[in-house]
C-alpha atoms as a PDB file:
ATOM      1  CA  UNK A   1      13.280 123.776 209.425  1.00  0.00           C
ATOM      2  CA  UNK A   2      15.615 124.925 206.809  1.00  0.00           C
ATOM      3  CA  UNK A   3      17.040 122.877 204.152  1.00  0.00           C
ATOM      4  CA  UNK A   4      20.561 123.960 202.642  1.00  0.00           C
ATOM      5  CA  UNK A   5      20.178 124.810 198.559  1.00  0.00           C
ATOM      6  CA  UNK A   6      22.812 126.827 196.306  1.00  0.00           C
ATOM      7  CA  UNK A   7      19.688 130.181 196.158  1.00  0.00           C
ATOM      8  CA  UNK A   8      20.600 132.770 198.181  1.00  0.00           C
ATOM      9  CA  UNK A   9      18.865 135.789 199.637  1.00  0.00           C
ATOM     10  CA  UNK A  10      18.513 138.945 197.089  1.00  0.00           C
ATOM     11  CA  UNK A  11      19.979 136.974 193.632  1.00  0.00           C
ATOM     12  CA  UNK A  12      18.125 137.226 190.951  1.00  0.00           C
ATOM     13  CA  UNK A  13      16.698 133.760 189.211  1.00  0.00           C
ATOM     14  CA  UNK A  14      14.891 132.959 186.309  1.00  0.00           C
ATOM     15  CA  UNK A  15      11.957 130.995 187.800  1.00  0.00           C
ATOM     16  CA  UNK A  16      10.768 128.402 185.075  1.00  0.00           C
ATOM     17  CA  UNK A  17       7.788 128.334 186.321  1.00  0.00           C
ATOM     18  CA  UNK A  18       6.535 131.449 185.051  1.00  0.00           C
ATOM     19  CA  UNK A  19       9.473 132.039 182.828  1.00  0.00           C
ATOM     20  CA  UNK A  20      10.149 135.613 184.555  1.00  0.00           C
ATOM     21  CA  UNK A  21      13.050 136.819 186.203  1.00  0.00           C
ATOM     22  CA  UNK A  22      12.301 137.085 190.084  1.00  0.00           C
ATOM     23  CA  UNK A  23      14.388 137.930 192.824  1.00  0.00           C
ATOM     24  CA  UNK A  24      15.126 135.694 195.708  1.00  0.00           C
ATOM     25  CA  UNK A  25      13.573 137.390 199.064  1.00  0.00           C
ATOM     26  CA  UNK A  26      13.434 134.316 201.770  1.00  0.00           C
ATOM     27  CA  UNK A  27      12.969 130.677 202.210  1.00  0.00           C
ATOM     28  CA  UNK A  28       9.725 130.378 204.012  1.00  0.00           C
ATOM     29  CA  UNK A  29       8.876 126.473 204.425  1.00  0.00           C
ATOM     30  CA  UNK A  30      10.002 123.281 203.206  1.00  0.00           C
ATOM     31  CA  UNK A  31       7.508 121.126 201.896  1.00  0.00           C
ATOM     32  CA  UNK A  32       8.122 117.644 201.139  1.00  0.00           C
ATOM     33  CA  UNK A  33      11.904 117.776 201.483  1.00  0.00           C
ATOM     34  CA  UNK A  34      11.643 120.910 198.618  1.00  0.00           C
ATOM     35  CA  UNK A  35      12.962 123.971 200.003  1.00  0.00           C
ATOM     36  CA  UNK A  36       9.907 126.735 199.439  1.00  0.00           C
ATOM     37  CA  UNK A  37      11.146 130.028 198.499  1.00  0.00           C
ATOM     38  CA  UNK A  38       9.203 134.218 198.655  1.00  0.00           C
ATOM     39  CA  UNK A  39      10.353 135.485 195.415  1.00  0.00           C
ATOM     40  CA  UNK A  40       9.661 139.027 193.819  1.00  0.00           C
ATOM     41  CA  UNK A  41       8.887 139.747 190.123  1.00  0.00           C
ATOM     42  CA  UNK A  42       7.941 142.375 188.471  1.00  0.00           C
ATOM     43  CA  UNK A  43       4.920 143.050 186.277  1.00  0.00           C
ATOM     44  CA  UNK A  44       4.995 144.949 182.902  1.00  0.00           C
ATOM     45  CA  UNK A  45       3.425 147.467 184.849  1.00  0.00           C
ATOM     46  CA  UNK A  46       6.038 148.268 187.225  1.00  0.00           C
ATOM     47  CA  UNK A  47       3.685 146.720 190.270  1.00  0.00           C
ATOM     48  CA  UNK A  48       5.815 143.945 192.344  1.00  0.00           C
ATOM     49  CA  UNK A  49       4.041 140.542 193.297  1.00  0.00           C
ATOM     50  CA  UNK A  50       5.412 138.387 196.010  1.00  0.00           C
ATOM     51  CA  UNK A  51       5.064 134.337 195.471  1.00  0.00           C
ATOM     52  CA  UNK A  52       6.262 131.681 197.018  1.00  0.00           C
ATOM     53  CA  UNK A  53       7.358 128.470 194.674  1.00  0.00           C
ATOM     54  CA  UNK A  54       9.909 125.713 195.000  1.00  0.00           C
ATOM     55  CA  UNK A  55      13.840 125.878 195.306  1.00  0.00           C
ATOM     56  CA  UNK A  56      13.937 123.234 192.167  1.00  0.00           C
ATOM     57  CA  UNK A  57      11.983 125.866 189.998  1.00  0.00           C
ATOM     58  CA  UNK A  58      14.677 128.605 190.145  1.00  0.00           C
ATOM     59  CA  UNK A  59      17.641 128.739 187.908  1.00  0.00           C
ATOM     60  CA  UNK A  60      20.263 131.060 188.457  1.00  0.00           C
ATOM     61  CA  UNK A  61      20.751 133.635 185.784  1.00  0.00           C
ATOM     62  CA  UNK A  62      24.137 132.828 183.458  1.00  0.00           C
ATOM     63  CA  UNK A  63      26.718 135.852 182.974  1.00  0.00           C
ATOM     64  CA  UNK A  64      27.226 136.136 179.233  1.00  0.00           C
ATOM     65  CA  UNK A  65      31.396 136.266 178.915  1.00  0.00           C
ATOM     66  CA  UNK A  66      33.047 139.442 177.988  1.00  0.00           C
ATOM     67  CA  UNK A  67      33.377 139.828 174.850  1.00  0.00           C
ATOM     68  CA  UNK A  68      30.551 137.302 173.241  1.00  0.00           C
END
């Protein structure tokens, strides 16, 4: 079952959680009425580790305005 949420497939997020920019890969289960999303972030060492947390505990990334 899939429940509708503003992340979308392949946006980048900061996941509060961790407090690391991840990228969103699928949503994978909904648990609880929460929408469960695979996300992607990369290690200081260049390695990529898949995890799965919740749609609540990704915030999109704000666009600084031009010329700020």
């Amino acid at each position: 079952m899939k429940v509708k949420s503003s992340i979308q497939r392949g946006a980048d997020y900061l996941c509060t959680k961790f407090g690391d920019v991840v990228t969103a890969i699928e949503q994978v289960a909904v648990v609880k009425g929460l929408a469960m999303w695979e996300v992607e972030r990369k290690t200081a060492s260049g390695i990529k580790k898949r995890l799965i947390v919740s749609a609540r505990s990704l915030l999109p990334l704000e666009v600084a305005p031009a010329g700020a």
